[in-house]
PDB file of N, CA and C in Angstrom:
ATOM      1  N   UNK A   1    -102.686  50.763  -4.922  1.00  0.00           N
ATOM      2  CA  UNK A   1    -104.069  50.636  -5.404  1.00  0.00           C
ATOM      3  C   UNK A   1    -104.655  49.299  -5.009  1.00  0.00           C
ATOM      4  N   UNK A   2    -104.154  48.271  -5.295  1.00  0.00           N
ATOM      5  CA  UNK A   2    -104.308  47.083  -4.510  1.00  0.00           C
ATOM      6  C   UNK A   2    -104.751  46.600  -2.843  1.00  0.00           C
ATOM      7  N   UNK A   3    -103.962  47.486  -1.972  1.00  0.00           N
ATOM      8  CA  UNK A   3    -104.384  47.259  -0.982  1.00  0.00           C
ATOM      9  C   UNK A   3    -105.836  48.315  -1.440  1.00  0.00           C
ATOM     10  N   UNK A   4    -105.882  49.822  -1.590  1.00  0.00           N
ATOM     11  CA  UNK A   4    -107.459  50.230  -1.656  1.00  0.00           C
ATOM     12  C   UNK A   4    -108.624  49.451  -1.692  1.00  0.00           C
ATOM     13  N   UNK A   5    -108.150  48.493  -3.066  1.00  0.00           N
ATOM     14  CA  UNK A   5    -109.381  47.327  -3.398  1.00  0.00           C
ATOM     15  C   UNK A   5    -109.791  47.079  -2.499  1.00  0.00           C
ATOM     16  N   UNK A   6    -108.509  45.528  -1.497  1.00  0.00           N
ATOM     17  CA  UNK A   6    -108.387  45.105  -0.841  1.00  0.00           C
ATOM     18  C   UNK A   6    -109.694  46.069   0.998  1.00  0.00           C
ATOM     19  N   UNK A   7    -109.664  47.240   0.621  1.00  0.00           N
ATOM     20  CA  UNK A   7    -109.731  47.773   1.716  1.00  0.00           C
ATOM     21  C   UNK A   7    -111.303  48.141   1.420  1.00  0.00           C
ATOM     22  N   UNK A   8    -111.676  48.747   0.701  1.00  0.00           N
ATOM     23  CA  UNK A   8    -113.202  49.120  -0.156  1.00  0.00           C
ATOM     24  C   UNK A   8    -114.384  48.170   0.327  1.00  0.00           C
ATOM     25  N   UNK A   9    -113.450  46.516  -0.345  1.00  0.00           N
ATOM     26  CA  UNK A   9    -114.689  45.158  -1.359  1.00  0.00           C
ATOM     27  C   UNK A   9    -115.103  44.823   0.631  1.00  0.00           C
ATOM     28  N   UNK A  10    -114.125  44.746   1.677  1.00  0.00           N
ATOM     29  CA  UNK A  10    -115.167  44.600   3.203  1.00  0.00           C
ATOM     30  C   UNK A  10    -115.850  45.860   3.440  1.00  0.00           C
ATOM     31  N   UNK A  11    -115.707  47.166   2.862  1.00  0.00           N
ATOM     32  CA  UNK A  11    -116.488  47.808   3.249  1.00  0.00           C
ATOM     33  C   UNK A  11    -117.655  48.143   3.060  1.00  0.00           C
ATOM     34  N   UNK A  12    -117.904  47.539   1.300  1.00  0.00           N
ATOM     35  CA  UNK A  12    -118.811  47.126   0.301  1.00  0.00           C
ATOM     36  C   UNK A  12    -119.646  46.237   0.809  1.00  0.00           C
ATOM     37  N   UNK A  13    -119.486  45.106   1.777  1.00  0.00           N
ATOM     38  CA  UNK A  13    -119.339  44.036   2.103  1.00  0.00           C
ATOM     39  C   UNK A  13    -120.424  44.699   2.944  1.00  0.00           C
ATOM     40  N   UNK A  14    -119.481  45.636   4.046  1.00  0.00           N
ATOM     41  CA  UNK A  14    -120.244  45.664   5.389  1.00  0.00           C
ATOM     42  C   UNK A  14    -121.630  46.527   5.510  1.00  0.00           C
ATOM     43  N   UNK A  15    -121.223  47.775   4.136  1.00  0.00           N
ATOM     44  CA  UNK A  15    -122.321  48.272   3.674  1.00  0.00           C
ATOM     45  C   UNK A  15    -123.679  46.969   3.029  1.00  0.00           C
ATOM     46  N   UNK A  16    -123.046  46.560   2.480  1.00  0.00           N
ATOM     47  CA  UNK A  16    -124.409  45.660   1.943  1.00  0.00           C
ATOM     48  C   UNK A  16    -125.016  44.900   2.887  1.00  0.00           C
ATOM     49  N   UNK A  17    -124.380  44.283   4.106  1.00  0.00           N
ATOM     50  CA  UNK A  17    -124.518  43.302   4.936  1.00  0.00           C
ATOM     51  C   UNK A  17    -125.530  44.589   6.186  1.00  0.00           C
ATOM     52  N   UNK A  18    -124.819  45.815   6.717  1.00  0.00           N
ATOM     53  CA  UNK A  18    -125.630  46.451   7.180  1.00  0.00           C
ATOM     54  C   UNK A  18    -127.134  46.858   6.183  1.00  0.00           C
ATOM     55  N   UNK A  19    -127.242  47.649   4.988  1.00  0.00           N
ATOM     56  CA  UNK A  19    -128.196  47.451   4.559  1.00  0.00           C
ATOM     57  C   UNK A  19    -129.193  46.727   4.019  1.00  0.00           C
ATOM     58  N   UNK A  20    -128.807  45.320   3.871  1.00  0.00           N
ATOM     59  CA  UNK A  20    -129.497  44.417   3.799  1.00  0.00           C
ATOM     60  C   UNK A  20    -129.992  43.690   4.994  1.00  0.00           C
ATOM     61  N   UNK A  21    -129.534  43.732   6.414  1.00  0.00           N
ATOM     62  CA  UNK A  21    -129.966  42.830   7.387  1.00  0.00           C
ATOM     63  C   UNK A  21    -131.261  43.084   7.899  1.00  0.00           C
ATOM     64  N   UNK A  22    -130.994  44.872   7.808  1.00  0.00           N
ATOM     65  CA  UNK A  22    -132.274  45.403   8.641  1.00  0.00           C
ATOM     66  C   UNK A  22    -133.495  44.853   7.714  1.00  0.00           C
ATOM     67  N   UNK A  23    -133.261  45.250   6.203  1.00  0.00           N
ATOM     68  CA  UNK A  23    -134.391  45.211   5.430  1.00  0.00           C
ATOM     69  C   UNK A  23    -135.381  43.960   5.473  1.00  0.00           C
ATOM     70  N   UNK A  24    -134.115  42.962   5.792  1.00  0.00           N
ATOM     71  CA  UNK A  24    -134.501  41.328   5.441  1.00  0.00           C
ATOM     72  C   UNK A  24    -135.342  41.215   6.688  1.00  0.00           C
ATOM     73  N   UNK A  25    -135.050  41.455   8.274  1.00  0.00           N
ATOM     74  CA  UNK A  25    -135.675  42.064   9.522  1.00  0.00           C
ATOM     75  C   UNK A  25    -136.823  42.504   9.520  1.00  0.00           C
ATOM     76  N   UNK A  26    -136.869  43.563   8.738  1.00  0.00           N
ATOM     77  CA  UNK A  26    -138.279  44.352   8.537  1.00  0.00           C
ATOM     78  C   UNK A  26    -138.845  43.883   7.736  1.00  0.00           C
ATOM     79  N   UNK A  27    -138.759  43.444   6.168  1.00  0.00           N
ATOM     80  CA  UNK A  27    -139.546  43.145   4.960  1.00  0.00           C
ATOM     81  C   UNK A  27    -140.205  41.857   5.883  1.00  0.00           C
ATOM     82  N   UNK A  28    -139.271  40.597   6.049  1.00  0.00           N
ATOM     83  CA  UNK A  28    -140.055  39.467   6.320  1.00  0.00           C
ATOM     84  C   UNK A  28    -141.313  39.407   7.644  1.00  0.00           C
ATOM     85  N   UNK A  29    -140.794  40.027   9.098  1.00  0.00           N
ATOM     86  CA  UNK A  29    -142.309  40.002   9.289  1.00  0.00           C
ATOM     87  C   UNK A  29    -143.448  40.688   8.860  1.00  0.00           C
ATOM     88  N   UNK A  30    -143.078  42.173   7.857  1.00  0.00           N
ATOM     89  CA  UNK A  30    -144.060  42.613   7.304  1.00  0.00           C
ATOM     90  C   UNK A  30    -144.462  42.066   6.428  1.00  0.00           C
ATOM     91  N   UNK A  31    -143.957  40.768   5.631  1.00  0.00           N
ATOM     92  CA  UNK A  31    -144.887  40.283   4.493  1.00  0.00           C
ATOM     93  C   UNK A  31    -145.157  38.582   5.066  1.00  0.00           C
ATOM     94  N   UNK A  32    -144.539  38.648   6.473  1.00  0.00           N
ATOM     95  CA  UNK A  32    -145.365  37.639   7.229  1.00  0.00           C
ATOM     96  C   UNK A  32    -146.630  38.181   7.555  1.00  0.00           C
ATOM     97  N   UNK A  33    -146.865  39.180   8.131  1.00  0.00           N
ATOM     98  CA  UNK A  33    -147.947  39.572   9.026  1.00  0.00           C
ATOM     99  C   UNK A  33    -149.320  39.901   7.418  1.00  0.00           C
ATOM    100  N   UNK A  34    -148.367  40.320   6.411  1.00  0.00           N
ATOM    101  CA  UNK A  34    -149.632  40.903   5.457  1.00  0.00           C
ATOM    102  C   UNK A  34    -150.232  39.269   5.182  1.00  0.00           C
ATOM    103  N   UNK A  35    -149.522  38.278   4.959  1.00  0.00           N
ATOM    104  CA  UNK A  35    -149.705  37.275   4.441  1.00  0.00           C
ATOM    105  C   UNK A  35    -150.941  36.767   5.612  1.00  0.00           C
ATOM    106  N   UNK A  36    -150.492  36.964   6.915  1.00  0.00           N
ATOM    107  CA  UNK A  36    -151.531  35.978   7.856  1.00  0.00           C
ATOM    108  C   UNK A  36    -153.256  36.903   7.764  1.00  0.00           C
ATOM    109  N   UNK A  37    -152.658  38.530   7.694  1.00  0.00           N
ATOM    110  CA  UNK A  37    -153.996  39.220   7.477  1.00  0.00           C
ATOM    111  C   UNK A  37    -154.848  39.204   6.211  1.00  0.00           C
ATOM    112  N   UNK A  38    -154.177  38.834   5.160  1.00  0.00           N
ATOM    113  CA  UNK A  38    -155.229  38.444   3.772  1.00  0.00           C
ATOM    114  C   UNK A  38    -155.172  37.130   4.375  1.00  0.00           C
ATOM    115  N   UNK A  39    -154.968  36.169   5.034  1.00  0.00           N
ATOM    116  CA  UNK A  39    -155.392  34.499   5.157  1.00  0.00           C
ATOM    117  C   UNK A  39    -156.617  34.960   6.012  1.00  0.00           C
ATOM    118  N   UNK A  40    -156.808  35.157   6.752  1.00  0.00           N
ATOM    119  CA  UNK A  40    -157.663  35.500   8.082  1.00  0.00           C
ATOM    120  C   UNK A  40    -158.766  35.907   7.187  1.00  0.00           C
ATOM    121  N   UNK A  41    -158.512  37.374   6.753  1.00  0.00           N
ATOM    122  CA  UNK A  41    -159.767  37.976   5.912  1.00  0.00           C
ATOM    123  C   UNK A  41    -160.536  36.834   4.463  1.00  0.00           C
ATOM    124  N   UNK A  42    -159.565  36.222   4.297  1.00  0.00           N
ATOM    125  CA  UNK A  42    -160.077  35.089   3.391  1.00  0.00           C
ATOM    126  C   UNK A  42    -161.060  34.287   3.887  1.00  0.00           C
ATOM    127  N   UNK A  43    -160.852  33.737   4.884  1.00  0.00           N
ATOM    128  CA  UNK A  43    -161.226  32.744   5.636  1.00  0.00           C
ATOM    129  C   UNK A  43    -162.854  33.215   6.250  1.00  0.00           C
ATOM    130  N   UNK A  44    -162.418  34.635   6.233  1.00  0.00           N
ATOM    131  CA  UNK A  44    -163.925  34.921   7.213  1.00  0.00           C
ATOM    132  C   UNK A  44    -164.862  35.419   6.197  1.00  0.00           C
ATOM    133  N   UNK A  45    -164.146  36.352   5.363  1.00  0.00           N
ATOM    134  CA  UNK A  45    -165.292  36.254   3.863  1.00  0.00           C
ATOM    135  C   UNK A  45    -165.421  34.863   3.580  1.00  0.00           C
ATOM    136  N   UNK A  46    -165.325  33.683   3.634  1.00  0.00           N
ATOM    137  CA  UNK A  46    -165.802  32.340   3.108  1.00  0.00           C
ATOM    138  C   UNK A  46    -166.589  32.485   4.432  1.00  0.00           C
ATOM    139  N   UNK A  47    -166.261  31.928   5.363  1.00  0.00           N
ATOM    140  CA  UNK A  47    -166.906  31.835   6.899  1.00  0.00           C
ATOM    141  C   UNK A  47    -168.585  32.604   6.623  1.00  0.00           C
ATOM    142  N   UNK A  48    -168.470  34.010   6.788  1.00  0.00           N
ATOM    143  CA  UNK A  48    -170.083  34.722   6.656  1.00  0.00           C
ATOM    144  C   UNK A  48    -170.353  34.434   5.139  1.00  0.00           C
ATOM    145  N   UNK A  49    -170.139  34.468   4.228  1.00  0.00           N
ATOM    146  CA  UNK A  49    -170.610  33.856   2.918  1.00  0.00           C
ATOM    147  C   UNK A  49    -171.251  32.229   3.184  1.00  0.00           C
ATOM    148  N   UNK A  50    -170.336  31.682   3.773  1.00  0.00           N
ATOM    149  CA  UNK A  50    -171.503  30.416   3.911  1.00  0.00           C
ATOM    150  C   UNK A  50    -172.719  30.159   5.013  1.00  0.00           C
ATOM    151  N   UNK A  51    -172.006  31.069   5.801  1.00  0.00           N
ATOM    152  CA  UNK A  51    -173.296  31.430   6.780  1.00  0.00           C
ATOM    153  C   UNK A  51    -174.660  32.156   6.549  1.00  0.00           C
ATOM    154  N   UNK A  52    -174.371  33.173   5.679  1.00  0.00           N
ATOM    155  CA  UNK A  52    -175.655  33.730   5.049  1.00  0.00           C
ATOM    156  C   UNK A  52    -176.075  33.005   3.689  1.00  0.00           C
ATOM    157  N   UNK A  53    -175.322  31.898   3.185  1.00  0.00           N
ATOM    158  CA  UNK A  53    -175.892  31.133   2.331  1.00  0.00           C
ATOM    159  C   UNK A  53    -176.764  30.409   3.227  1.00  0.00           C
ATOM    160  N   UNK A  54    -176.151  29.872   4.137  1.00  0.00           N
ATOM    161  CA  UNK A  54    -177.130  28.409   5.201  1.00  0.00           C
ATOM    162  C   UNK A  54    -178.382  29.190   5.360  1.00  0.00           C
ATOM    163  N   UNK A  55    -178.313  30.530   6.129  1.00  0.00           N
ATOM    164  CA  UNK A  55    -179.158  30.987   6.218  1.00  0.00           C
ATOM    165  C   UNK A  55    -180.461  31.315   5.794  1.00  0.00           C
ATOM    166  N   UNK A  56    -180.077  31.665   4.306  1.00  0.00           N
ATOM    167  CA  UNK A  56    -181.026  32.020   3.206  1.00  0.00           C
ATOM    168  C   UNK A  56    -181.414  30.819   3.095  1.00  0.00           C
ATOM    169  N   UNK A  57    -180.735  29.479   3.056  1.00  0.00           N
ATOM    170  CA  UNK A  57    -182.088  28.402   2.375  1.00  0.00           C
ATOM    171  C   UNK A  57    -182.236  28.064   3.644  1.00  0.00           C
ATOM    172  N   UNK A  58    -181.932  28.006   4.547  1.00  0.00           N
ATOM    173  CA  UNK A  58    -183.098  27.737   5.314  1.00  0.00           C
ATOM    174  C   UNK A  58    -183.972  28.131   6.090  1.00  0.00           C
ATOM    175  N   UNK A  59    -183.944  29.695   5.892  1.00  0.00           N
ATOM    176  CA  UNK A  59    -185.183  30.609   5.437  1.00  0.00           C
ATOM    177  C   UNK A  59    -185.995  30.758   4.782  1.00  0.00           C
ATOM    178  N   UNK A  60    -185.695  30.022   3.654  1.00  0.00           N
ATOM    179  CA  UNK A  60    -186.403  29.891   2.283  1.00  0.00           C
ATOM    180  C   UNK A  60    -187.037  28.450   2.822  1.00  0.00           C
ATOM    181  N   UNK A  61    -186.176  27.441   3.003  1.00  0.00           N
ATOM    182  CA  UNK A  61    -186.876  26.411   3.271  1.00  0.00           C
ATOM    183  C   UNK A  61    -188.131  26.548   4.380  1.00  0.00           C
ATOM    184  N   UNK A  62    -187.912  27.278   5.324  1.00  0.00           N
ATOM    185  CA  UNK A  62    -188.925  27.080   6.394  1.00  0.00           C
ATOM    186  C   UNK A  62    -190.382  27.723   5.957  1.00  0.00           C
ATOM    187  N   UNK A  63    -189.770  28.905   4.859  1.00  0.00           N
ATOM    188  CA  UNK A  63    -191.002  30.030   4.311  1.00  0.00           C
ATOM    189  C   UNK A  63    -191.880  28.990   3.336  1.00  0.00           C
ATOM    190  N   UNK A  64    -191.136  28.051   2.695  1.00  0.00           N
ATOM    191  CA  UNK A  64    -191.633  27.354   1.214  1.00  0.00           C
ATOM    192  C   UNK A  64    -192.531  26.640   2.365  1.00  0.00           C
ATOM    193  N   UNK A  65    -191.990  25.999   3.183  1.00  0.00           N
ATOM    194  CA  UNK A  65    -192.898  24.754   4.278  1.00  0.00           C
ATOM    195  C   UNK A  65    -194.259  25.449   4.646  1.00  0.00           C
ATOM    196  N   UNK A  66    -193.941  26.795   5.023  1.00  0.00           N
ATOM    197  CA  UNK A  66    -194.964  27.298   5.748  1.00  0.00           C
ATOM    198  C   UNK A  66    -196.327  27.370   4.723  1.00  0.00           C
ATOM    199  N   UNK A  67    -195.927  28.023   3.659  1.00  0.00           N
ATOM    200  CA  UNK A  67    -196.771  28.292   2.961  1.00  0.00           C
ATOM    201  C   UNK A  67    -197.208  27.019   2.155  1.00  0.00           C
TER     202      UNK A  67
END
């Protein structure tokens, strides 16, 4: 029974080590890549948000001048 153990706990081993390598493989650039695509989309909702802020006042500003 001893050697069994002995024979199982690397196979346990190799099972966990195969199912964990791929995952670690796959999970990390997929929650690299999600991470850079909510940064990006962050960035550009601020980006046109301050652009159509600039916009508006100084649309507003040029309309207030005119009149």
């Amino acid at each position: 029974s001893s050697s069994d153990r002995r024979r199982r706990s690397p196979l346990i081993l190799v099972v966990v080590v195969v199912v964990v390598v791929p995952l670690v493989v796959v999970v990390v650039p997929v929650v690299v890549v999600v991470v850079v695509i909510v940064v990006v989309v962050v960035v550009v909702v601020v980006v046109v948000v301050v652009v159509v802020v600039v916009v508006v006042v100084v649309v507003a500003m040029v309309y207030m001048t005119n009149i």
